[in-house]
C-alpha atoms as a PDB file:
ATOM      1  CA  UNK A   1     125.292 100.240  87.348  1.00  0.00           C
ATOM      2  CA  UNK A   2     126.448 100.809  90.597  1.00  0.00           C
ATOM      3  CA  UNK A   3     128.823 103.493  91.607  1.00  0.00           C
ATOM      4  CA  UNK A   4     131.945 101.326  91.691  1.00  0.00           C
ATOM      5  CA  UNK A   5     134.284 104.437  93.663  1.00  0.00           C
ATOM      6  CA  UNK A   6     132.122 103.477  96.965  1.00  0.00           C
ATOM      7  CA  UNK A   7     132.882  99.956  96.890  1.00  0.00           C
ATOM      8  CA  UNK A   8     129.815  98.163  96.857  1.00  0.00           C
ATOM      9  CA  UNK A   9     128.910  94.516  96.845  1.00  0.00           C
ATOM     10  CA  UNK A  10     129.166  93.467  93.148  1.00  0.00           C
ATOM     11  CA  UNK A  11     127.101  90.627  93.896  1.00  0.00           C
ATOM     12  CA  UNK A  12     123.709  92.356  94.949  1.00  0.00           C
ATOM     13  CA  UNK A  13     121.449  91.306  92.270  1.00  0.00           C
ATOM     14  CA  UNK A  14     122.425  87.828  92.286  1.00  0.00           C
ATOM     15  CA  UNK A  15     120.821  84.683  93.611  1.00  0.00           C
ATOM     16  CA  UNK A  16     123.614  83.848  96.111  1.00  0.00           C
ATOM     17  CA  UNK A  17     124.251  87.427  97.770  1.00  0.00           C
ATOM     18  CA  UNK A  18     124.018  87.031 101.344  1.00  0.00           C
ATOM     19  CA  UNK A  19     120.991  88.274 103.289  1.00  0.00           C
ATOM     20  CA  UNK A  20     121.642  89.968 107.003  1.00  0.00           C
ATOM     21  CA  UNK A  21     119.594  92.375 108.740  1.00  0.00           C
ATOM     22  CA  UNK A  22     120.631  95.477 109.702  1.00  0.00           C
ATOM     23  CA  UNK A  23     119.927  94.274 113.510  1.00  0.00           C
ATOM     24  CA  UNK A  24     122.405  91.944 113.216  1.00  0.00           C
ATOM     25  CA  UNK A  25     124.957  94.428 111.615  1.00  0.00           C
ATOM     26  CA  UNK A  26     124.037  96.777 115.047  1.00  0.00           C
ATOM     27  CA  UNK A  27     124.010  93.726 117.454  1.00  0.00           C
ATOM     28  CA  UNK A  28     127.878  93.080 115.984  1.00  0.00           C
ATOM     29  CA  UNK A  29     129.089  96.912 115.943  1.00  0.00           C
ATOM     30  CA  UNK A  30     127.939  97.355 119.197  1.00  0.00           C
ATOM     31  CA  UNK A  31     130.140  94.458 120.710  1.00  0.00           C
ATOM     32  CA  UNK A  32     133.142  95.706 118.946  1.00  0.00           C
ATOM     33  CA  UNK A  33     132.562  99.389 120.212  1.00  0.00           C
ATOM     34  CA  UNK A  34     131.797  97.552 123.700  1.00  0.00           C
ATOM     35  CA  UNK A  35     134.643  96.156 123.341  1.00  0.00           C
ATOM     36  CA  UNK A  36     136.951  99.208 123.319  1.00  0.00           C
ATOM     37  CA  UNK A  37     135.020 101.617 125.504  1.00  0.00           C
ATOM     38  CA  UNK A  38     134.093 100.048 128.953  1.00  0.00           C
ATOM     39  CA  UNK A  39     132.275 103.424 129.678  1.00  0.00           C
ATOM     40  CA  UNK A  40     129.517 101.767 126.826  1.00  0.00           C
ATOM     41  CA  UNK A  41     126.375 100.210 129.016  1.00  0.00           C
ATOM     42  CA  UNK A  42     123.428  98.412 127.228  1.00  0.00           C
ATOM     43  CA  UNK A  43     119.486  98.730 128.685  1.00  0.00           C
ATOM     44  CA  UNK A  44     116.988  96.664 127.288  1.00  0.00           C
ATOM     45  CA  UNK A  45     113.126  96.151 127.614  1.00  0.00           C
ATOM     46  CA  UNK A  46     112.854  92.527 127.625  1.00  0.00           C
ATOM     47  CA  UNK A  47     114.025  91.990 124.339  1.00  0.00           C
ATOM     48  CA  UNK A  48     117.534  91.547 124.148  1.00  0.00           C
ATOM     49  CA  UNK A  49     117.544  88.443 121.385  1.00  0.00           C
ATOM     50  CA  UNK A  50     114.965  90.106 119.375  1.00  0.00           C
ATOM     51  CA  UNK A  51     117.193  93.850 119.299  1.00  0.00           C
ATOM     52  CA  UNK A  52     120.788  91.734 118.817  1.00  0.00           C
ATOM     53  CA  UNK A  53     121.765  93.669 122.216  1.00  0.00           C
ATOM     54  CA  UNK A  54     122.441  89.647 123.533  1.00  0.00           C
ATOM     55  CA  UNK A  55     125.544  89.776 122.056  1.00  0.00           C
ATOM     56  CA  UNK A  56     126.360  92.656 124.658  1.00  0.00           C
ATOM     57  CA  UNK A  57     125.135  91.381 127.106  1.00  0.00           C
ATOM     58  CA  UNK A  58     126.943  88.057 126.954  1.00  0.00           C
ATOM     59  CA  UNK A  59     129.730  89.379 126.634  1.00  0.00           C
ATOM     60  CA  UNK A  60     129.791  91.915 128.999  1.00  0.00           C
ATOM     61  CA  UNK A  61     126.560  91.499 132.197  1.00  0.00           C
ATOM     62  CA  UNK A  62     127.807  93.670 134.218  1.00  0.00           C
ATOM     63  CA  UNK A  63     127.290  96.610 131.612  1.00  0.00           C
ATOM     64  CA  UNK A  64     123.824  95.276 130.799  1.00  0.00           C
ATOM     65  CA  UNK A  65     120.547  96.381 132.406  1.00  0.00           C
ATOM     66  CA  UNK A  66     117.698  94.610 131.903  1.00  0.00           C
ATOM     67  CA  UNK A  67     114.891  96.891 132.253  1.00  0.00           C
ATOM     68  CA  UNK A  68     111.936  94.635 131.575  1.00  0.00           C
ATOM     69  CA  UNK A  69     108.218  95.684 130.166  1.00  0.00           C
ATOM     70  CA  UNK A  70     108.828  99.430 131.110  1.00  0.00           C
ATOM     71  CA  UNK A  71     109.953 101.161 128.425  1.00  0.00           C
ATOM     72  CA  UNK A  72     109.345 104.576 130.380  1.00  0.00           C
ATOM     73  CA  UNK A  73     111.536 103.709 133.284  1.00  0.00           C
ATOM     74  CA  UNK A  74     114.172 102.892 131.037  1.00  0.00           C
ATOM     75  CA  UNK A  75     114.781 105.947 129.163  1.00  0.00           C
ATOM     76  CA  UNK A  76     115.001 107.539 133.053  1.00  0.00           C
ATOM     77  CA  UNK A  77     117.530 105.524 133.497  1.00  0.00           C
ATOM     78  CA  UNK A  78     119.641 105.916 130.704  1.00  0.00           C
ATOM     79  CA  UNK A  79     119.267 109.845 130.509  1.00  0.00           C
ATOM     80  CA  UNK A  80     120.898 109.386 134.510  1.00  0.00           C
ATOM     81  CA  UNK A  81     123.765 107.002 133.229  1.00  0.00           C
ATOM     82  CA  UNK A  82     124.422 109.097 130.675  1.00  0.00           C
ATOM     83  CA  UNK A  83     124.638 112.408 133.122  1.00  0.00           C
ATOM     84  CA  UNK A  84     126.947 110.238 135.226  1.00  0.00           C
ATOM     85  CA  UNK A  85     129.403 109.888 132.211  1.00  0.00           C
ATOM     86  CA  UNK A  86     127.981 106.738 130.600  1.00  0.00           C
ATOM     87  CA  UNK A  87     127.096 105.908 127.079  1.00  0.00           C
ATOM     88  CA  UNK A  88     123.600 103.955 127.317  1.00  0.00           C
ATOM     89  CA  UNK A  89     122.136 102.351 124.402  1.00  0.00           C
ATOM     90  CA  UNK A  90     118.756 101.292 124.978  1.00  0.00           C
ATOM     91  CA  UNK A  91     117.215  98.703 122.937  1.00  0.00           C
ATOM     92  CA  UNK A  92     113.503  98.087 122.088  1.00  0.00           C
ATOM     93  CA  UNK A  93     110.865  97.603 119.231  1.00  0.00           C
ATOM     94  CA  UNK A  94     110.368 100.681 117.434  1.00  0.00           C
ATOM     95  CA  UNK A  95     106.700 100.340 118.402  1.00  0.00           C
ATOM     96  CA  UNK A  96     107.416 100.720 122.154  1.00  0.00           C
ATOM     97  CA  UNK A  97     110.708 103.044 121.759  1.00  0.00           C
ATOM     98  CA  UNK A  98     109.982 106.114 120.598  1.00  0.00           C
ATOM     99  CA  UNK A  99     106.615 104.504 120.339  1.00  0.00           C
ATOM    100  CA  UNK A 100     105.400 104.346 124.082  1.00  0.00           C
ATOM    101  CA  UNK A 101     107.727 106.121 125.654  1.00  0.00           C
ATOM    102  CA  UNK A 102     107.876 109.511 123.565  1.00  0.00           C
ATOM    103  CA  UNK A 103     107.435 111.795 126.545  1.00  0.00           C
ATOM    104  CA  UNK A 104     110.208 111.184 128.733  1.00  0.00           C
ATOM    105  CA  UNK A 105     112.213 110.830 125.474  1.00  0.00           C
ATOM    106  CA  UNK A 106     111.652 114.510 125.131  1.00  0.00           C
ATOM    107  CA  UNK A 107     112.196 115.508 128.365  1.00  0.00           C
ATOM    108  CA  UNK A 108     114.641 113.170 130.375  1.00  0.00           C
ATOM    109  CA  UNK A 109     117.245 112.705 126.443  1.00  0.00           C
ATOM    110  CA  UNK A 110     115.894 115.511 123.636  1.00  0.00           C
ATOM    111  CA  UNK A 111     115.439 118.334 126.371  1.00  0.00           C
ATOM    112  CA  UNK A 112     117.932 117.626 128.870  1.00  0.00           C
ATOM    113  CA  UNK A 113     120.254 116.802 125.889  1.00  0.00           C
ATOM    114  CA  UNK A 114     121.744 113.644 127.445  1.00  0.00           C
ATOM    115  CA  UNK A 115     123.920 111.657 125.596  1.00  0.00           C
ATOM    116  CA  UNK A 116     121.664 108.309 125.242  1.00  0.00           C
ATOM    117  CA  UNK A 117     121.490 106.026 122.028  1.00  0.00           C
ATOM    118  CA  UNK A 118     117.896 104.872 120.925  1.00  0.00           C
ATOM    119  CA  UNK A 119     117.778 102.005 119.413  1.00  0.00           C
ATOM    120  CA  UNK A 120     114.119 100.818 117.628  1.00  0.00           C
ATOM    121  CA  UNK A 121     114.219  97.736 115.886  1.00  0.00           C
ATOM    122  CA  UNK A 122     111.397  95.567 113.753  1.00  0.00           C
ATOM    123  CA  UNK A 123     110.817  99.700 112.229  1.00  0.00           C
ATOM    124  CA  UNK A 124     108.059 100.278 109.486  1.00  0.00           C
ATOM    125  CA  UNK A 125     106.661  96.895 107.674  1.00  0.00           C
ATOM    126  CA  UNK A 126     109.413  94.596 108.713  1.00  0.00           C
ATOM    127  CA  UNK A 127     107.320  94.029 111.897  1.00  0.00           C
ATOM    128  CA  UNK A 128     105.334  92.254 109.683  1.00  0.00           C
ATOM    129  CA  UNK A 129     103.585  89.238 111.306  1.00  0.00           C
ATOM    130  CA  UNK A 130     102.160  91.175 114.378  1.00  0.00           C
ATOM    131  CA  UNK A 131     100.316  93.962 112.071  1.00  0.00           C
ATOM    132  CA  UNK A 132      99.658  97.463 112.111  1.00  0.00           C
ATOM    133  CA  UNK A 133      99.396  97.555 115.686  1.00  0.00           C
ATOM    134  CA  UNK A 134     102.881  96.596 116.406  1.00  0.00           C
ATOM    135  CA  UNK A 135     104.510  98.303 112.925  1.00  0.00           C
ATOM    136  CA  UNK A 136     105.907 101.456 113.454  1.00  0.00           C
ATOM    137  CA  UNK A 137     105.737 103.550 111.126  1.00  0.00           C
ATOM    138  CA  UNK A 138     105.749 106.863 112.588  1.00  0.00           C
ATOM    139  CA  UNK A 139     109.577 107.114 114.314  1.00  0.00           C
ATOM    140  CA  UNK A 140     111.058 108.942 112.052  1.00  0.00           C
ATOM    141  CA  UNK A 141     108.343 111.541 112.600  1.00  0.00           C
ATOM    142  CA  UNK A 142     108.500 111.577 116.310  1.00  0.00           C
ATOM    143  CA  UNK A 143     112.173 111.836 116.555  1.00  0.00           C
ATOM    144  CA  UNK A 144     113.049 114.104 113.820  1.00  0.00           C
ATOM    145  CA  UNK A 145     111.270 116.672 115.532  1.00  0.00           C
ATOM    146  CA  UNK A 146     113.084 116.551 118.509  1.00  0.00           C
ATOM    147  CA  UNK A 147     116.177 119.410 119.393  1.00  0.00           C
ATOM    148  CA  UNK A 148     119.598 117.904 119.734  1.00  0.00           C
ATOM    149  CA  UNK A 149     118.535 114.262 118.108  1.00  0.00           C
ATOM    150  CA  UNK A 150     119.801 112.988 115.165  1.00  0.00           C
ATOM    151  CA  UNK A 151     118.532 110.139 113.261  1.00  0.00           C
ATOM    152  CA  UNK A 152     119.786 107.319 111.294  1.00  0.00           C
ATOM    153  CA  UNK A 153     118.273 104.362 109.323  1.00  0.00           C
ATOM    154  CA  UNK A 154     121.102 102.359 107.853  1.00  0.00           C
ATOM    155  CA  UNK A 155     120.612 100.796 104.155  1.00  0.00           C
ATOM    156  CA  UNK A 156     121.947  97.325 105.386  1.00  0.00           C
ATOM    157  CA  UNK A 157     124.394  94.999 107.615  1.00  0.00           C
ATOM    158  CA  UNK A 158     127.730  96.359 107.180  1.00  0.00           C
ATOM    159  CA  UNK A 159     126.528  99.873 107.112  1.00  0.00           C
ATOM    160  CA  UNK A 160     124.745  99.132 110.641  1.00  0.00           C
ATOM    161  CA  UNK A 161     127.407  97.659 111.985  1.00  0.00           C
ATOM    162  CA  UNK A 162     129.841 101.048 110.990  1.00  0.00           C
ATOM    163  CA  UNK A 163     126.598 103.234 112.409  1.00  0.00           C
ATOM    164  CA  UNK A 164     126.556 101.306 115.554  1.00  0.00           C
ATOM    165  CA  UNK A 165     130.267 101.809 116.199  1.00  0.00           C
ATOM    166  CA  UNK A 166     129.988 105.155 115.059  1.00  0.00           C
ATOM    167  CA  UNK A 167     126.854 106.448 117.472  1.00  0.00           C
ATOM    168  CA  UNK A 168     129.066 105.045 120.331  1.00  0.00           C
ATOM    169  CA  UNK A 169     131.776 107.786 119.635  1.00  0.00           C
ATOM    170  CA  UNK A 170     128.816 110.724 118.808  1.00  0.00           C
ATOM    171  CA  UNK A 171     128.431 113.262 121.760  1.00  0.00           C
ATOM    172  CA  UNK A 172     124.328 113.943 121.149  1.00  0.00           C
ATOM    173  CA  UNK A 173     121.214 111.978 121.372  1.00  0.00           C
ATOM    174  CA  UNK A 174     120.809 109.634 118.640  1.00  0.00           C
ATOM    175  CA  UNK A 175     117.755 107.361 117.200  1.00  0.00           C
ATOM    176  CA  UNK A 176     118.644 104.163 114.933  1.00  0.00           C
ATOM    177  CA  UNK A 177     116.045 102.733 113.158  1.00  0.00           C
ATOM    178  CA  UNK A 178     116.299  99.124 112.658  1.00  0.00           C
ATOM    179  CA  UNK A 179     114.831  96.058 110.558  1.00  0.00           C
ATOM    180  CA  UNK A 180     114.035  92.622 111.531  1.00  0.00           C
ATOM    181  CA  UNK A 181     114.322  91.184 108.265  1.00  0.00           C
ATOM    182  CA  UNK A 182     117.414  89.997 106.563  1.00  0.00           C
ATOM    183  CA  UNK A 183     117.906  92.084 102.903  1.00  0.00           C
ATOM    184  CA  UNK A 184     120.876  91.368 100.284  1.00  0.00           C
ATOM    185  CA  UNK A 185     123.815  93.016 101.540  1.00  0.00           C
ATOM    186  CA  UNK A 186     124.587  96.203  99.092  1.00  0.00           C
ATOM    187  CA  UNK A 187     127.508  97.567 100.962  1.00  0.00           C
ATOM    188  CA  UNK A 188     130.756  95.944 102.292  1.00  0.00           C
ATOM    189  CA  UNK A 189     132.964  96.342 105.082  1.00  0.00           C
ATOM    190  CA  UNK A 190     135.095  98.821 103.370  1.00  0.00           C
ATOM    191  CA  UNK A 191     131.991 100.901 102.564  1.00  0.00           C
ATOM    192  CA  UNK A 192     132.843 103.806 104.012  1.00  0.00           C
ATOM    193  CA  UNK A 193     130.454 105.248 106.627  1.00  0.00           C
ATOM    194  CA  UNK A 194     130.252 109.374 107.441  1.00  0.00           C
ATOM    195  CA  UNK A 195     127.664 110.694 109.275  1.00  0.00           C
ATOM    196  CA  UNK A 196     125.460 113.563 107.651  1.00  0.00           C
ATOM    197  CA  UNK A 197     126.651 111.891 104.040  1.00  0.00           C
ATOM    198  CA  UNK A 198     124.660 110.786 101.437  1.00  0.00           C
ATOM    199  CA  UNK A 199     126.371 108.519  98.768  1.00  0.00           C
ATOM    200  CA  UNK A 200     125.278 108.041  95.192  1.00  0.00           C
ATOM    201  CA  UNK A 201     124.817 104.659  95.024  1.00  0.00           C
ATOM    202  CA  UNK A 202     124.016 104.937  90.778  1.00  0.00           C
ATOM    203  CA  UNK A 203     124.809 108.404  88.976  1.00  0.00           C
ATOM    204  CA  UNK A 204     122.243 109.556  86.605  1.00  0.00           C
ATOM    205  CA  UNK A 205     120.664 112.908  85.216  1.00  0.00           C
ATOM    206  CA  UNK A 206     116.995 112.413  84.255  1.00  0.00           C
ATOM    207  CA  UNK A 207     115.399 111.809  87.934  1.00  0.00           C
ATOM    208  CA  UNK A 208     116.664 111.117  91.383  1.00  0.00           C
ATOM    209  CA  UNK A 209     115.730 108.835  93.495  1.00  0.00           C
ATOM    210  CA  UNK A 210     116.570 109.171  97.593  1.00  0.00           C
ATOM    211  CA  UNK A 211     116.147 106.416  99.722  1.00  0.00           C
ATOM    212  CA  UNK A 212     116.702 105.217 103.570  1.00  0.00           C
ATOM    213  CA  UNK A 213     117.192 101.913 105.303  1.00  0.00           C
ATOM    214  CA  UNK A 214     116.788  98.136 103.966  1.00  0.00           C
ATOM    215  CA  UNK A 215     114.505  99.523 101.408  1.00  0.00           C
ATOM    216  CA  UNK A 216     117.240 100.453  99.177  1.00  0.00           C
ATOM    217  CA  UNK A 217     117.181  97.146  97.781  1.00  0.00           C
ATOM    218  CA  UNK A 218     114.249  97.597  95.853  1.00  0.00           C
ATOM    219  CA  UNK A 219     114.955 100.874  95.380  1.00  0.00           C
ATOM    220  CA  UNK A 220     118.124  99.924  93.315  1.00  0.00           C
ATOM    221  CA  UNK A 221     116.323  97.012  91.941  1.00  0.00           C
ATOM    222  CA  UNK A 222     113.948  99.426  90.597  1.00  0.00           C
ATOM    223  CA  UNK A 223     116.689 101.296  89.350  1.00  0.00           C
ATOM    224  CA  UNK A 224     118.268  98.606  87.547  1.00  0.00           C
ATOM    225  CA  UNK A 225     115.087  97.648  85.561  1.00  0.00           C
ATOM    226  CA  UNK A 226     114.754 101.396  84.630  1.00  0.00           C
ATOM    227  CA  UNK A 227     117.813 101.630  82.836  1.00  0.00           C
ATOM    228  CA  UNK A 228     117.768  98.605  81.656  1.00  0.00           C
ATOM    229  CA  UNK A 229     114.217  97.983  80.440  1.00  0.00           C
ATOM    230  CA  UNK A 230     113.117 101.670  79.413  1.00  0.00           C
ATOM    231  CA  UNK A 231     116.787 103.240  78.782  1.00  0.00           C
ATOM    232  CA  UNK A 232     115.922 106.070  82.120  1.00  0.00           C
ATOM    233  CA  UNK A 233     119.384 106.964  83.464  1.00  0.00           C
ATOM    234  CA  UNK A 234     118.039 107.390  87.220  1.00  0.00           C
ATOM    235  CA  UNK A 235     120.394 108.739  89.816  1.00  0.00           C
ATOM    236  CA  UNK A 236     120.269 106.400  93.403  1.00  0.00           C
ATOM    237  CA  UNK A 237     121.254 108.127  96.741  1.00  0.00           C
ATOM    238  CA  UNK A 238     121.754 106.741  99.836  1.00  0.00           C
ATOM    239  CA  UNK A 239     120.684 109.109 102.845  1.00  0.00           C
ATOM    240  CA  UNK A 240     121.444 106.889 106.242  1.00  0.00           C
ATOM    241  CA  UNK A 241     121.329 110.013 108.001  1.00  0.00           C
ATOM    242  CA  UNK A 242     118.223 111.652 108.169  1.00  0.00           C
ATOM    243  CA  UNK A 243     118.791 114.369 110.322  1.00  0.00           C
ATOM    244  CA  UNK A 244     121.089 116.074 109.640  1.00  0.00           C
ATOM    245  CA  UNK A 245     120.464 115.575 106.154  1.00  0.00           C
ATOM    246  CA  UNK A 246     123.070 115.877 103.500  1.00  0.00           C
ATOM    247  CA  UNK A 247     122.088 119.544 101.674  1.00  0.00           C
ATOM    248  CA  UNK A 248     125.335 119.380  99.577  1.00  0.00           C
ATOM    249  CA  UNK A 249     124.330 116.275  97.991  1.00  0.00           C
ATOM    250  CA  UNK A 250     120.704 116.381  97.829  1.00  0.00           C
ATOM    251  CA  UNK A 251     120.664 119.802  96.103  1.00  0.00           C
ATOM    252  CA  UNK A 252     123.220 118.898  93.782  1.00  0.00           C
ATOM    253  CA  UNK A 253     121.478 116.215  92.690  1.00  0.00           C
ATOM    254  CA  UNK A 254     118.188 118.159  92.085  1.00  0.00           C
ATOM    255  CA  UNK A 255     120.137 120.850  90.337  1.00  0.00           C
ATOM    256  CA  UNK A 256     121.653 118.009  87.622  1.00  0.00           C
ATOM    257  CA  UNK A 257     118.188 115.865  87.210  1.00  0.00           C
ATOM    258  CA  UNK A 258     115.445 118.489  88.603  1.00  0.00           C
ATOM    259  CA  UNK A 259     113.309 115.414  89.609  1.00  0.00           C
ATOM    260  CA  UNK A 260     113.282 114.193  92.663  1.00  0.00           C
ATOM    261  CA  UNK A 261     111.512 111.147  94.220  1.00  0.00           C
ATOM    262  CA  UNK A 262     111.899 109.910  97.749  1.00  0.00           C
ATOM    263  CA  UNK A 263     111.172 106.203  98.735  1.00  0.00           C
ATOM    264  CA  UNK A 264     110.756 104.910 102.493  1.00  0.00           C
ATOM    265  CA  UNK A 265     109.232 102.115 104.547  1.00  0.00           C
ATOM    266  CA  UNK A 266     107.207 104.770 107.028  1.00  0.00           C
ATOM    267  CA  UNK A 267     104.445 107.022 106.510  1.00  0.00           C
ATOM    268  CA  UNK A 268     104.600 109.462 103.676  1.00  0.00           C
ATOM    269  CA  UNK A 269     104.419 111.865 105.810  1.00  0.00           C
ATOM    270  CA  UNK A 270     106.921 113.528 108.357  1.00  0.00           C
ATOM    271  CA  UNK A 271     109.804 110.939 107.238  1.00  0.00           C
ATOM    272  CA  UNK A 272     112.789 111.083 104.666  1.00  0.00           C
ATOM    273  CA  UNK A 273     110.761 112.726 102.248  1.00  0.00           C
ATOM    274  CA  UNK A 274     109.394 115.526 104.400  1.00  0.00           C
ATOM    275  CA  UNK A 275     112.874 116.543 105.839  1.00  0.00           C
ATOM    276  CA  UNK A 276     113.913 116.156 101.788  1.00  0.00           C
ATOM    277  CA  UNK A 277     110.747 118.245 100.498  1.00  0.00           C
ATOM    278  CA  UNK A 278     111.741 120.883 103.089  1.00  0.00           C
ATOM    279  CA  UNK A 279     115.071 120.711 102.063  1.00  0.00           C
ATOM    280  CA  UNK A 280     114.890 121.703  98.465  1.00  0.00           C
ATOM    281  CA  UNK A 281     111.510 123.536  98.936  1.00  0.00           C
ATOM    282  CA  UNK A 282     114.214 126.541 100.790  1.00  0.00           C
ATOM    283  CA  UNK A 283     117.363 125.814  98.564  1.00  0.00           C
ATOM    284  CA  UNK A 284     116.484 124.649  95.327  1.00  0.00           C
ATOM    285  CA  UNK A 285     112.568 123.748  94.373  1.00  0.00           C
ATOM    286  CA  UNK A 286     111.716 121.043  91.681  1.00  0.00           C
ATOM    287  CA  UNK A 287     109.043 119.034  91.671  1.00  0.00           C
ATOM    288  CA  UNK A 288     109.289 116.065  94.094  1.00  0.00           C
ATOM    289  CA  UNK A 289     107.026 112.981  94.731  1.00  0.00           C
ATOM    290  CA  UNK A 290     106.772 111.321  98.122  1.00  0.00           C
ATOM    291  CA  UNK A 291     106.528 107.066  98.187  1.00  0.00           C
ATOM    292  CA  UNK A 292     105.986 105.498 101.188  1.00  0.00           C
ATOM    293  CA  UNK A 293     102.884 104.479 103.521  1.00  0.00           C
ATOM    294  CA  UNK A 294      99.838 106.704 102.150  1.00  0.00           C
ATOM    295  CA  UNK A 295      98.420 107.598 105.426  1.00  0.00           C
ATOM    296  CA  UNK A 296      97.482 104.136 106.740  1.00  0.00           C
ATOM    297  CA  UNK A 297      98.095 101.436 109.234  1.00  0.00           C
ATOM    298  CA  UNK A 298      99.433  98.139 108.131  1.00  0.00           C
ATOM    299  CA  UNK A 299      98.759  94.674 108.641  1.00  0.00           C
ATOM    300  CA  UNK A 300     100.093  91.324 108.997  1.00  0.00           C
ATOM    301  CA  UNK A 301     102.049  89.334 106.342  1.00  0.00           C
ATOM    302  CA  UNK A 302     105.492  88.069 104.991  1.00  0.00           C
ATOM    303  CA  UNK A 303     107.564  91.443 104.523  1.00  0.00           C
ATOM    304  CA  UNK A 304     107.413  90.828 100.674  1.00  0.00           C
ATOM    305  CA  UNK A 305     104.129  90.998 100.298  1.00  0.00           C
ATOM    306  CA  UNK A 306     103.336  93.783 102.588  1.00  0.00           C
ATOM    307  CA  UNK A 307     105.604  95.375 100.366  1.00  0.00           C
ATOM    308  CA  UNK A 308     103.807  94.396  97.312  1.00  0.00           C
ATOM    309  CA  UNK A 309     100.171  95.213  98.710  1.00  0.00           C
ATOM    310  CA  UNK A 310     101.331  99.031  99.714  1.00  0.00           C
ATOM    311  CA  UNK A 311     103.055  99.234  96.623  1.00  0.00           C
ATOM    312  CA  UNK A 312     106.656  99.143  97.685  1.00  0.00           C
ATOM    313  CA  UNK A 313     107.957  96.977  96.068  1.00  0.00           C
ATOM    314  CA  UNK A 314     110.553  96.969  92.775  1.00  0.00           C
ATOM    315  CA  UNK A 315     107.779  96.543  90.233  1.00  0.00           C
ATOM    316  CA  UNK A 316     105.570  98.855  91.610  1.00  0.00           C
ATOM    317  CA  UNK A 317     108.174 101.533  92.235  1.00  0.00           C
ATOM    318  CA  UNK A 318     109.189 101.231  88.430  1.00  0.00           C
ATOM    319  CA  UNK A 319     105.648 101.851  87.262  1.00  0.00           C
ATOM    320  CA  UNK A 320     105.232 104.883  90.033  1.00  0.00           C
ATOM    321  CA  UNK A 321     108.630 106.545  88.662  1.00  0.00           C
ATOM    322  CA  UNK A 322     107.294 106.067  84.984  1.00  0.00           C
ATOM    323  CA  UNK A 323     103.994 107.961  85.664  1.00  0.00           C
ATOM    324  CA  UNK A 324     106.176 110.590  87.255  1.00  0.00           C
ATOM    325  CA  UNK A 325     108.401 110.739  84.418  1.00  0.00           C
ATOM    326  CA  UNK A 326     105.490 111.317  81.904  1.00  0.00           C
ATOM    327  CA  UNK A 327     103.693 113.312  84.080  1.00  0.00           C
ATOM    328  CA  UNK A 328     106.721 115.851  84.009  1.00  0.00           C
ATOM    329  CA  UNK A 329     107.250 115.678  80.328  1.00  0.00           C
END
């Protein structure tokens, strides 16, 4: 089922595949890009286990800031390394960065275009046991909307690592969006990794399905009980990058299946599928349904069955894409 040309892990769907998160994949790109450019410096707001950034700062203390509880103060700071010829990552919860500190994200990194690299981990539902107070599920939102940013939400822990390693070489403001919990590993280390590319994880021509971040697993798991359960020859992309999004691949797909579903662990609104429905609504309309968080907070629970209760989850996203389907008939 899946699109052998990209080299993907053959051994997704079984028992034994390895689980990582894509935290771990940053924490490990980021040491390696550390590694080779000295002019890399890490901040963090009192949570450098928790964001992976330890690694970093082992490694390397005297290019690691610790910041503390002031997730304000440490986006000045970065924006003024980064004017000084720097490249800061700072590290946080999503929930606190872009969450708290939103406002001097817009001035001090979008505005002033400084070359800083957000990183927001525990994103969406995988900040699971501390509820909907501490889930963030708006980032995408705030930082998709911002001039000069780009945004990226890898699928899983190779990909994060190659994102990590690749935001160190961008010239721009970026946000990553990170996830807490460990997910089968989909991609490999040869996987490549382009920026502004989608990939095609499964060809197919009745209905396409576009997807972003650790989700993709039960995206494709959805996927494989489509075809193989009700014969529905779904086409899977990958879109790590959501701004700039791929338009070469995302129209061509709607042009071939002309249905289009987007799936994502954020609100349904002002995420992946709004920067898709706006997208094809200019180059190439067909009818498109939005899955993700319908307009409400979350709350605490193991990841799986948060992603269950929202209706998330493989099953449900197999019944949601069949109602679409006949809907569409």
């Amino acid at each position: 089922m899946l699109n052998s040309k990209l080299k993907l892990n053959k051994e997704l769907f079984q028992k034994s595949a390895e689980k990582r998160s894509t935290r771990e994949g940053f924490g490990l790109g980021l040491l390696e890009a550390g590694e080779k450019d000295e002019n890399i410096v890490v901040l963090c707001g009192d949570l450098k286990e928790s964001t992976k950034v330890d690694l970093f700062a082992h490694k390397f203390p005297d290019r690691y800031i610790e910041i503390g509880v002031a997730e304000q103060n440490m986006t000045g700071i970065a924006a003024g390394l980064a004017l000084s010829g720097k490249i800061p990552f700072m590290a946080s919860f999503a929930i606190f960065s872009p969450g708290r500190n939103w406002e001097q994200i817009r001035l001090s990194i979008s505005f002033s275009n400084t070359n800083v690299k957000i990183i927001g981990t525990h994103a969406g539902l995988m900040h699971c046991y501390d509820g909907g107070m501490a889930q963030c599920l708006e980032d995408i939102a705030l930082t998709r909307v911002l001039p000069n940013f780009s945004v990226i939400e890898p699928i899983d822990f190779h990909q994060a690592k190659a994102a990590a390693k690749y935001a160190a070489k961008h010239k721009g403001p970026i946000y990553m969006r990170l996830g807490r919990e460990g997910t089968p590993e989909i991609t490999t280390e040869s996987t490549p990794f382009e920026f502004g590319k989608a990939q095609v994880l499964v060809e197919g021509d009745e209905i396409t399905l576009i997807s972003s971040g650790p989700i993709m697993y039960e995206v494709l798991s959805a996927a494989k009980i489509l075809r193989a359960a009700h014969k529905v020859n779904v086409e899977v992309i990958s879109s790590p990058t959501i701004k700039p999004l791929d338009e070469v691949t995302i129209v061509h797909s709607a042009k071939k299946t002309k249905r289009v579903v987007t799936i994502e662990n954020h609100q349904v609104s002002g995420g992946l599928g709004g920067a898709v429905a706006e997208l094809l609504s200019e180059k190439y309309p067909v009818p498109i349904r939005r899955i993700g968080m319908p307009d409400t907070f979350g709350e605490s629970g193991h990841y799986s069955d948060l992603l269950d209760k929202f209706g998330l989850s493989a099953h449900h996203l197999v019944n949601k894409i069949l109602s679409i389907l006949k809907d569409n008939e």
